[in-house]
N, C-alpha and C. Protein backbone atom coordinates (compact mmCIF):
# COMPACT_ATOMS: atom_id res chain seq x y z
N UNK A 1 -27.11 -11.75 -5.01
CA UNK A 1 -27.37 -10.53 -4.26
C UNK A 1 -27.34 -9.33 -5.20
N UNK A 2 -28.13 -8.57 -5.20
CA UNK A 2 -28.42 -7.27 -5.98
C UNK A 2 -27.84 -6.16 -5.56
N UNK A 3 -26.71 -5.52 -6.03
CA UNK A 3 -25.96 -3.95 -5.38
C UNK A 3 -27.37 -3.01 -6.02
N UNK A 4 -26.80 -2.29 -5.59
CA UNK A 4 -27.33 -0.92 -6.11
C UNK A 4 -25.84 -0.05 -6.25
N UNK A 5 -26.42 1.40 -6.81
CA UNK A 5 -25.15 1.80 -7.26
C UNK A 5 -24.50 2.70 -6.38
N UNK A 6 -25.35 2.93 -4.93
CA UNK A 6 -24.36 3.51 -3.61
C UNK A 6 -23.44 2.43 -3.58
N UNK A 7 -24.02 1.22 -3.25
CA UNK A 7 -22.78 0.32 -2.82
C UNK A 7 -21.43 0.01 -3.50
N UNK A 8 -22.14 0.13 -5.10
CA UNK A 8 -20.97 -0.07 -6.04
C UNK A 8 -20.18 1.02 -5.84
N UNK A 9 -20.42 2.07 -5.63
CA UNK A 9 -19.61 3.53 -5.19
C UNK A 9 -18.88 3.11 -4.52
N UNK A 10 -19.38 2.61 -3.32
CA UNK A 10 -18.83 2.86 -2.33
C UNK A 10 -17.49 2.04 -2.35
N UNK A 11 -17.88 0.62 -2.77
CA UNK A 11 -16.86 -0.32 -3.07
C UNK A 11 -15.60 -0.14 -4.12
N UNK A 12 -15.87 0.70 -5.36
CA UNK A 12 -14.76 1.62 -6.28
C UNK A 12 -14.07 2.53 -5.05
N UNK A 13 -14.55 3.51 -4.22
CA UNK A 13 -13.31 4.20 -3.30
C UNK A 13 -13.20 3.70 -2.18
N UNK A 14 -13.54 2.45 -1.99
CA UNK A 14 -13.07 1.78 -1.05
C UNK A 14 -11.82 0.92 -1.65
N UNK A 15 -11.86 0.45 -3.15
CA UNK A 15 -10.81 -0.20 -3.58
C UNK A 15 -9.73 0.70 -3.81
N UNK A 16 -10.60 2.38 -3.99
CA UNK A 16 -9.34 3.15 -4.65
C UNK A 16 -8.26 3.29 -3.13
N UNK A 17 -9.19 3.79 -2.66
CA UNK A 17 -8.20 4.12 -1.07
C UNK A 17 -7.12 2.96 -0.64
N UNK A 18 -8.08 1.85 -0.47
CA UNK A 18 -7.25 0.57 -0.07
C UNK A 18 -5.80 0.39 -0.94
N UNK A 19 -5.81 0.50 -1.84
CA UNK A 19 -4.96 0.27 -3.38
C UNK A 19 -3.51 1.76 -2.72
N UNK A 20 -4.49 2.94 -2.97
CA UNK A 20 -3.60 4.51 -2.45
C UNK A 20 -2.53 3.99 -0.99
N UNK A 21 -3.56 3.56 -0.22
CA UNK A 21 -2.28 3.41 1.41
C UNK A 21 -1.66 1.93 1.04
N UNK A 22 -1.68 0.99 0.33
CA UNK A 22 -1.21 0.14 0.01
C UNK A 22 0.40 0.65 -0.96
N UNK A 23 0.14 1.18 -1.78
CA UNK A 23 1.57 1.84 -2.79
C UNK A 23 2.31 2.71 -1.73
N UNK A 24 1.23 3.59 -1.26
CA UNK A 24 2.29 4.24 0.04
C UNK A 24 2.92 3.14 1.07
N UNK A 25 2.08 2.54 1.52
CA UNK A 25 3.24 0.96 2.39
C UNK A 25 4.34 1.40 1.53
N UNK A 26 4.00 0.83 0.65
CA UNK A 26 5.28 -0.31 -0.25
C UNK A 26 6.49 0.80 -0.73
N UNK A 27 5.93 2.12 -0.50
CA UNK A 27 6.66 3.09 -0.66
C UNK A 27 7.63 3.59 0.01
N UNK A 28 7.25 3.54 1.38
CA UNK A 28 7.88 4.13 2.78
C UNK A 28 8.32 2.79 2.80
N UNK A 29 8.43 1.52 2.61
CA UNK A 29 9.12 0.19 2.54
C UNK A 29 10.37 0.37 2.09
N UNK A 30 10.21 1.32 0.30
CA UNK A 30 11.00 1.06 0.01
C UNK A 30 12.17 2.16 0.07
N UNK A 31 11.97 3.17 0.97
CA UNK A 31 12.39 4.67 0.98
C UNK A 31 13.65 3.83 2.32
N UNK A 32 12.57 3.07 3.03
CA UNK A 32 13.31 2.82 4.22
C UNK A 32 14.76 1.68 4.21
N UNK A 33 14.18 0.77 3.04
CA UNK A 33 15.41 0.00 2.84
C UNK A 33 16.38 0.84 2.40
N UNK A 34 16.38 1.33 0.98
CA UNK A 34 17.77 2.42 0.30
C UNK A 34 18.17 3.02 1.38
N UNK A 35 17.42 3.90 2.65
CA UNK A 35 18.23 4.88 3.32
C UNK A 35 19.10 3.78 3.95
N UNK A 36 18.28 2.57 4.63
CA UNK A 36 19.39 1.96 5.74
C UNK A 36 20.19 1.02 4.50
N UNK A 37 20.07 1.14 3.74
CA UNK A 37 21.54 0.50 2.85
C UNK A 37 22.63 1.61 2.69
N UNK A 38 22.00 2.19 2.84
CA UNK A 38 23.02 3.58 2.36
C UNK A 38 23.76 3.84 3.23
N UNK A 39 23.23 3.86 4.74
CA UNK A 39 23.84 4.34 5.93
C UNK A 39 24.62 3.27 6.11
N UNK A 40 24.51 2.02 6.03
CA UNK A 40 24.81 0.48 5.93
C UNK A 40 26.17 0.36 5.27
N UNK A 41 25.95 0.87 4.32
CA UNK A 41 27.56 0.90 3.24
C UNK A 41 27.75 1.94 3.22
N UNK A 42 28.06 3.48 3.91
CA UNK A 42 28.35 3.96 4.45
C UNK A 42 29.39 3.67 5.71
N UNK A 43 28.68 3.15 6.49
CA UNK A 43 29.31 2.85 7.73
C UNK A 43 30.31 1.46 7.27
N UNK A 44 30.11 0.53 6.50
CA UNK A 44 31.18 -0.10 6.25
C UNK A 44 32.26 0.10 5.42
N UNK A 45 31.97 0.71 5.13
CA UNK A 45 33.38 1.85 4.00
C UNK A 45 33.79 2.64 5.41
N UNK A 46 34.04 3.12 6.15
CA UNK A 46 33.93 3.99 7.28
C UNK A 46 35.14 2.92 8.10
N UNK A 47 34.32 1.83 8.66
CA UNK A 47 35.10 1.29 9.23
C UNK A 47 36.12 0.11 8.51
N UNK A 48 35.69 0.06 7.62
CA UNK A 48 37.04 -0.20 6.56
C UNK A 48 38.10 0.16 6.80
N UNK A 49 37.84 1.97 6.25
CA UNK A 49 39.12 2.93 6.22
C UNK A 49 39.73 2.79 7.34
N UNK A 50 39.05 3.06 8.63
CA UNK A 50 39.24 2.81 9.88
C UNK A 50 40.20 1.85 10.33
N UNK A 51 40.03 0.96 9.49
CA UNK A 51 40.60 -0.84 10.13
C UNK A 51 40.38 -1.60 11.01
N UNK A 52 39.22 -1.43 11.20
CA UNK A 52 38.00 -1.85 12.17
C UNK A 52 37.36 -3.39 11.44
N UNK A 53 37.80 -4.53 11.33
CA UNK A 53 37.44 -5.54 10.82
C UNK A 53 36.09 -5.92 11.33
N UNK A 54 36.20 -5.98 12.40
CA UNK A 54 34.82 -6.35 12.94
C UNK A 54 33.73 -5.87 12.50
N UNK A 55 33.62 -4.57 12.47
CA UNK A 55 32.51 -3.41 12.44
C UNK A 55 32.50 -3.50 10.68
N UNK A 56 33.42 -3.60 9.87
CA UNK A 56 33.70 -3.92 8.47
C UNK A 56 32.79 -5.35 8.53
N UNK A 57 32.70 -6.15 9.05
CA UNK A 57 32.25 -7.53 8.38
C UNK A 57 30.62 -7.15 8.79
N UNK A 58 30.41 -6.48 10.27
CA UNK A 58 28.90 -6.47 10.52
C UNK A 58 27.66 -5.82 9.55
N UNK A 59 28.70 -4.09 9.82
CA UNK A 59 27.90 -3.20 8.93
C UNK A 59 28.38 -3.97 7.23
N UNK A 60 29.02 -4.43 6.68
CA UNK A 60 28.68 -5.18 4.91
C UNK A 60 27.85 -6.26 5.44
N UNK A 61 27.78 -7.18 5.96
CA UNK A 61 26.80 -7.79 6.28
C UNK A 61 25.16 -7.48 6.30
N UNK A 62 25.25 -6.39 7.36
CA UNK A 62 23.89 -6.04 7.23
C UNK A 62 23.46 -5.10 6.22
N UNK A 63 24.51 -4.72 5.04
CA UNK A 63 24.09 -4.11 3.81
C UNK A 63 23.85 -4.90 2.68
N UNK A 64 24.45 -5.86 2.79
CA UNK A 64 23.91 -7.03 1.63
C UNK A 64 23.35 -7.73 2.47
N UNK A 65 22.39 -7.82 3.37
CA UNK A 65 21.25 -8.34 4.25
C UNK A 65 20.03 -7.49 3.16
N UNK A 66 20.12 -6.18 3.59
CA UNK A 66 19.15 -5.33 3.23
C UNK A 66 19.04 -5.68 1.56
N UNK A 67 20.30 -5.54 0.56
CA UNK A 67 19.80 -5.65 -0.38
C UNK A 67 19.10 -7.22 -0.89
N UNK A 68 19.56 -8.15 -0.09
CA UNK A 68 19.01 -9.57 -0.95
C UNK A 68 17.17 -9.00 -0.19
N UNK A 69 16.75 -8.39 0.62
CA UNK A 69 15.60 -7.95 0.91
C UNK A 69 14.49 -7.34 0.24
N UNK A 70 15.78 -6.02 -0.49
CA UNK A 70 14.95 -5.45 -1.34
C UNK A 70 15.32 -6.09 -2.75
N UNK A 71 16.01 -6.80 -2.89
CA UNK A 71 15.73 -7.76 -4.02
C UNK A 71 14.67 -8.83 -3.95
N UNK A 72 14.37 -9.99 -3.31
CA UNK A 72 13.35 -10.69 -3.01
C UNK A 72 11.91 -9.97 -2.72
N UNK A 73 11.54 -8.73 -1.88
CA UNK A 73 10.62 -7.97 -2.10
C UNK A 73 10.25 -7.54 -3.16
N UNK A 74 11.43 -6.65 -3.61
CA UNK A 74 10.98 -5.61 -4.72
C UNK A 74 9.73 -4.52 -4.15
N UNK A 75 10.02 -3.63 -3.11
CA UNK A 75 8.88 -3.04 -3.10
C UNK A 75 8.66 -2.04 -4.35
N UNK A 76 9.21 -1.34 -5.19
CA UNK A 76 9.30 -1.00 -5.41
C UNK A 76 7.93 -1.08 -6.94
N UNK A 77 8.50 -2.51 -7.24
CA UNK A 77 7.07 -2.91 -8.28
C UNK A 77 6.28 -3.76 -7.36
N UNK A 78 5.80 -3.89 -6.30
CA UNK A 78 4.98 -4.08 -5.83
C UNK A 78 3.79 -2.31 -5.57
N UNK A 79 4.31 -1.37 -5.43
CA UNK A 79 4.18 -0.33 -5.25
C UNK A 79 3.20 -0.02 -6.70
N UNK A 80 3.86 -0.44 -7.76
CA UNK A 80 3.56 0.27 -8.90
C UNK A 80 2.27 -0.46 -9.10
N UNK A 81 2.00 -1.88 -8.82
CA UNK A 81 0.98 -2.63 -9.34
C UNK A 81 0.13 -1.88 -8.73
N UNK A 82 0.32 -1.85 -7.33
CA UNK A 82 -1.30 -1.04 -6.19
C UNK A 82 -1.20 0.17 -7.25
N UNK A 83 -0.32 1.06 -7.70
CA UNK A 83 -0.60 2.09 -8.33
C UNK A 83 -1.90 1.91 -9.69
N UNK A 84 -1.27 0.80 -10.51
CA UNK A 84 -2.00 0.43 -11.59
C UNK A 84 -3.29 0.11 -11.75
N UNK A 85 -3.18 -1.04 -10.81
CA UNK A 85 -4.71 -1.48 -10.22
C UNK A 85 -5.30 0.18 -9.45
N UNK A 86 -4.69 0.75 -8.52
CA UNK A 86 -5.43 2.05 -8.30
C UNK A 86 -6.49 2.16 -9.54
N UNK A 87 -5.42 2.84 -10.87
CA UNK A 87 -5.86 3.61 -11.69
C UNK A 87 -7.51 3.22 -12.11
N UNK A 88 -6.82 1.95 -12.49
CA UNK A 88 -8.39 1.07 -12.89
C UNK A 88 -9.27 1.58 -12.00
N UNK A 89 -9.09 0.91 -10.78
CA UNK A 89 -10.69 1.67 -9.84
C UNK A 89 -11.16 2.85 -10.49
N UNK A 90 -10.16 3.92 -9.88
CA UNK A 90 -10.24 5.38 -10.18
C UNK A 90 -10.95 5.71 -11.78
N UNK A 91 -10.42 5.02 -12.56
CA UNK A 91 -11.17 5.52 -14.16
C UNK A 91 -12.60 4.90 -13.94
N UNK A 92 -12.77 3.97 -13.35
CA UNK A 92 -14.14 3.59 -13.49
C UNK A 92 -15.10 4.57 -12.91
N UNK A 93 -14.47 4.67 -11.54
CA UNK A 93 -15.11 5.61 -10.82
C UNK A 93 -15.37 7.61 -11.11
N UNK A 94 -14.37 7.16 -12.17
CA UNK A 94 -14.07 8.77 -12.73
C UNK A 94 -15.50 9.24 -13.55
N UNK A 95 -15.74 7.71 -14.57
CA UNK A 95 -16.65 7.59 -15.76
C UNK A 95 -17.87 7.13 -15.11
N UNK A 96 -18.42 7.15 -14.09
CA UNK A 96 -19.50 6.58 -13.07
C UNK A 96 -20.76 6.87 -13.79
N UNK A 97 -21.01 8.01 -14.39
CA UNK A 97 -22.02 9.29 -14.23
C UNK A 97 -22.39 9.03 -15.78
N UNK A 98 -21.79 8.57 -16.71
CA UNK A 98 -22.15 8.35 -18.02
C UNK A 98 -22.08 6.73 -18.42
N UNK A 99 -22.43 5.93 -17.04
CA UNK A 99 -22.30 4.65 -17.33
C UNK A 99 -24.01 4.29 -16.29
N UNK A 100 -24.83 3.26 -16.67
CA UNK A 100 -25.73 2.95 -16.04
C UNK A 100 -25.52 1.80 -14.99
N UNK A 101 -26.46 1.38 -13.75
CA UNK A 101 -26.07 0.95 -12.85
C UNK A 101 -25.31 -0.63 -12.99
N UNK A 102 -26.10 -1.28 -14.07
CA UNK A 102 -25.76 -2.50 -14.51
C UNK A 102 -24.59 -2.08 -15.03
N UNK A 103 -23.91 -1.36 -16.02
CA UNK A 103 -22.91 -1.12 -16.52
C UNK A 103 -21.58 -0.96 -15.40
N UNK A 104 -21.80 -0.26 -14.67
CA UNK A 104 -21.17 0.03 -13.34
C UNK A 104 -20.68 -1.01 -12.75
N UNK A 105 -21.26 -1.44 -11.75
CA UNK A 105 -21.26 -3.01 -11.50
C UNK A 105 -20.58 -4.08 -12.20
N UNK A 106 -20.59 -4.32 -13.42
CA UNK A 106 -20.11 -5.06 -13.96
C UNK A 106 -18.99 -4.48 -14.60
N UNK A 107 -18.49 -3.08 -14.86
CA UNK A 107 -17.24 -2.97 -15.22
C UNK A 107 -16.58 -2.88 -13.42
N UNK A 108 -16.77 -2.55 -12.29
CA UNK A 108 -15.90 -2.66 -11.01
C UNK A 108 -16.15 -4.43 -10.92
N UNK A 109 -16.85 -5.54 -11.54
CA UNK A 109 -16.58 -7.13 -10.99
C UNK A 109 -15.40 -7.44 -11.94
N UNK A 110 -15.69 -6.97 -12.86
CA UNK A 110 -14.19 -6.77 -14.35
C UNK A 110 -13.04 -6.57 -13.09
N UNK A 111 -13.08 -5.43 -12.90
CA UNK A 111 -11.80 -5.11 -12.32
C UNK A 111 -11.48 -6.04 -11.25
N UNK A 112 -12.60 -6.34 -10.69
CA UNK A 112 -12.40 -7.38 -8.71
C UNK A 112 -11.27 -8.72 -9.27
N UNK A 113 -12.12 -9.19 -11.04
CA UNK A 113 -11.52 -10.63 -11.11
C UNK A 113 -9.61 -10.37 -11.72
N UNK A 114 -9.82 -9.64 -12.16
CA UNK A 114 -8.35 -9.21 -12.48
C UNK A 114 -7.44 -8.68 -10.92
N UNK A 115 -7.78 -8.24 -10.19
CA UNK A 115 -7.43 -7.61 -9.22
C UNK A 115 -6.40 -9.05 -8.24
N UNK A 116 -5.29 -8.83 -8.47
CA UNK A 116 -4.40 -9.84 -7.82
C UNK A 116 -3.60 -9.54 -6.50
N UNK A 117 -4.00 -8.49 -6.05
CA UNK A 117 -3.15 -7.29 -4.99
C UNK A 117 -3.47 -8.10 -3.95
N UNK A 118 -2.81 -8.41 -2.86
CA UNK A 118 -3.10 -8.82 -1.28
C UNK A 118 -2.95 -8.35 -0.46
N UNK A 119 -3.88 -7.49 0.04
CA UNK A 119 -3.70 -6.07 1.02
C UNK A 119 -3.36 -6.77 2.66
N UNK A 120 -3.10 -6.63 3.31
CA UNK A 120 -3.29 -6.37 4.96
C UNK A 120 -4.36 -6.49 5.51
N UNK A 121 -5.16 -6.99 6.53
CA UNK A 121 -6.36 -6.82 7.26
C UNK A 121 -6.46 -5.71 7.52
N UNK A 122 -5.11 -4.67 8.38
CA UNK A 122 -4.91 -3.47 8.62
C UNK A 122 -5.01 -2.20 7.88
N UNK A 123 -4.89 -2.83 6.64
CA UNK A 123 -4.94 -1.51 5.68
C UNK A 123 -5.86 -1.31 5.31
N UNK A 124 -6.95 -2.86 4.97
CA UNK A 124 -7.96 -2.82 4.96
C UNK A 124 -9.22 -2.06 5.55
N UNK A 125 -9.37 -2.05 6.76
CA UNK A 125 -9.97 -1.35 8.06
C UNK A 125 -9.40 0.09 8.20
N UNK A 126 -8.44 0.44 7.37
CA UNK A 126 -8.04 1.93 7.07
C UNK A 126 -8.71 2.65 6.06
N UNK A 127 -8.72 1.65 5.28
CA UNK A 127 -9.50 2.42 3.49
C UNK A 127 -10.84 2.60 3.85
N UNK A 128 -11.32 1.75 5.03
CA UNK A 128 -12.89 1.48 4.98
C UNK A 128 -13.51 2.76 6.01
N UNK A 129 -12.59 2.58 7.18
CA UNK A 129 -12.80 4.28 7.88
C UNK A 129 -12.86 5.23 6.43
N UNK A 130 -11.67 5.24 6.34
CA UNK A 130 -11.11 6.62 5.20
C UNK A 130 -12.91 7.13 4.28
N UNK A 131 -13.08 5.85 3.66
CA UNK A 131 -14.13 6.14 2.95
C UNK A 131 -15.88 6.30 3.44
N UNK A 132 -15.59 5.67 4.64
CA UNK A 132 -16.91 5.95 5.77
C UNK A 132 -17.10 7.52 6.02
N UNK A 133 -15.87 8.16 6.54
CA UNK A 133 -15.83 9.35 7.08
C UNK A 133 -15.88 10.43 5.51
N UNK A 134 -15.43 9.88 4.51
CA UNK A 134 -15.27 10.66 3.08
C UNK A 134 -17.06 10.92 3.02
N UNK A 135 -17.50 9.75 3.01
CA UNK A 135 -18.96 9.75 2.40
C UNK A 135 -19.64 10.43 4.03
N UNK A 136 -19.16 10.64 5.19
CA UNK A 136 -20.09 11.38 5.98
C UNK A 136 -21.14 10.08 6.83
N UNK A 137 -20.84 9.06 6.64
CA UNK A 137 -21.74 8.27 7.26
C UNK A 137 -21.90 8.34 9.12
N UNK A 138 -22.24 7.37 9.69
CA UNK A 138 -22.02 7.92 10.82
C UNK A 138 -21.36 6.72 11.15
N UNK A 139 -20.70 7.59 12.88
CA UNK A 139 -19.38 6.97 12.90
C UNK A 139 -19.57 5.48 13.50
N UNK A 140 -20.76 5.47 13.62
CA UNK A 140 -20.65 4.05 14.75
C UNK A 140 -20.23 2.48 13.32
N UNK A 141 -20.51 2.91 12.26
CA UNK A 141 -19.67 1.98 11.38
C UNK A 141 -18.65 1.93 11.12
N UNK A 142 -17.49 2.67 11.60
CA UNK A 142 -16.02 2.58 11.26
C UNK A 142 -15.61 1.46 12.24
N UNK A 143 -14.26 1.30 12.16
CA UNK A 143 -13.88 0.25 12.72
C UNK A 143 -12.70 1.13 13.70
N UNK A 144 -12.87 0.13 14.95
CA UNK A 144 -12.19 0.37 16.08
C UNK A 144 -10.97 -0.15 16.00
N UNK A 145 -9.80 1.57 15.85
CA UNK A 145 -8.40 0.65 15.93
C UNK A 145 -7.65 0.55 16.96
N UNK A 146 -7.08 -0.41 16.64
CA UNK A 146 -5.48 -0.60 17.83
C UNK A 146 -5.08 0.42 17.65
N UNK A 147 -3.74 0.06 18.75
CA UNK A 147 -2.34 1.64 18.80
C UNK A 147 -1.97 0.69 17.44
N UNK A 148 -1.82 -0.23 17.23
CA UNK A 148 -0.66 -0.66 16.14
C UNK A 148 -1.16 -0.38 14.64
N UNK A 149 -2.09 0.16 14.60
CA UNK A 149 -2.73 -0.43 13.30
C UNK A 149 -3.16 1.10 12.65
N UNK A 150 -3.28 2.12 14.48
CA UNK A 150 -3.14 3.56 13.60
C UNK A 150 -1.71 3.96 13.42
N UNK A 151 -0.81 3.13 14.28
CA UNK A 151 0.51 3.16 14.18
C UNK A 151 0.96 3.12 12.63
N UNK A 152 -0.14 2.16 11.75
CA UNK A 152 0.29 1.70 10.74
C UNK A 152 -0.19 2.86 9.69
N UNK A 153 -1.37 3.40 9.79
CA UNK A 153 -1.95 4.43 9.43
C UNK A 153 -1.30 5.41 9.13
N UNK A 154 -0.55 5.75 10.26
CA UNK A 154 1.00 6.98 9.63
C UNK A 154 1.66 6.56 8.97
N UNK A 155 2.19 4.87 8.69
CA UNK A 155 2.79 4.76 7.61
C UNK A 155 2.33 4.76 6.07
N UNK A 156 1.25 4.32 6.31
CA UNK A 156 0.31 3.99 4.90
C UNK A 156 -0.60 5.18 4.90
């Protein structure tokens, strides 16, 4: 199949976007674990002092819950890769204008085969609005969302 170089465009800020609300996920992921660890061991130091055994075993419990979480996740370098991989898109797409169409093309398939990121269906269908409405197209090609998925949209 033969691109041309709208499509290849289009497909560089469609990867860049996708990649952008993807690090933000993983961001607000990881903003959200530290706070509720914090409040977590907080509150079990609390009822410690207290002498509240019960409430001592629940709240440490559910603070070393959270951290074996954000240990096994790691959002944190999961975050950075979507960042990295971002960049890539983004420089290609930066240098667009002093590269020819074949050149183009084949430095964004460079990037596709390296590209190891596993986005969401949801986030997916976010980047692709995002960049529909960027480029002005018309709307009857965006995609129709759920409550849950623009739900997700405020997060990402």
């Amino acid at each position: 199949m033969k691109t041309n170089r709208s499509d290849t465009q289009f497909c560089l800020r469609y990867a860049v976007r996708v990649l952008e609300r993807h690090a933000r996920m993983w961001h607000q992921i990881d903003i959200l674990l530290r706070i509720s660890a914090l409040f977590s061991g907080t509150a079990a130091f609390g009822a410690l002092v207290s002498g509240s055994p019960t409430w001592t075993l629940v709240a440490g419990l559910f603070f070393a819950l959270l951290h074996a979480i954000e240990y096994v996740v790691v959002p944190g370098d999961r975050e950075r890769k979507s960042l990295t991989m971002r960049g890539m898109y983004a420089k290609v797409l930066a240098t667009q204008h002093g590269r020819s169409d074949v050149d183009l093309e084949a430095s964004y398939q460079g990037i596709v085969a390296e590209d190891e990121i596993g986005v969401p269906e949801t986030l997916r269908r976010l980047a692709y609005n995002d960049v529909v409405e960027e480029r002005g197209d018309d709307p009857e090609y965006l995609y129709t969302l759920k409550r849950w998925q623009r739900l997700t949209a405020l997060i990402a």
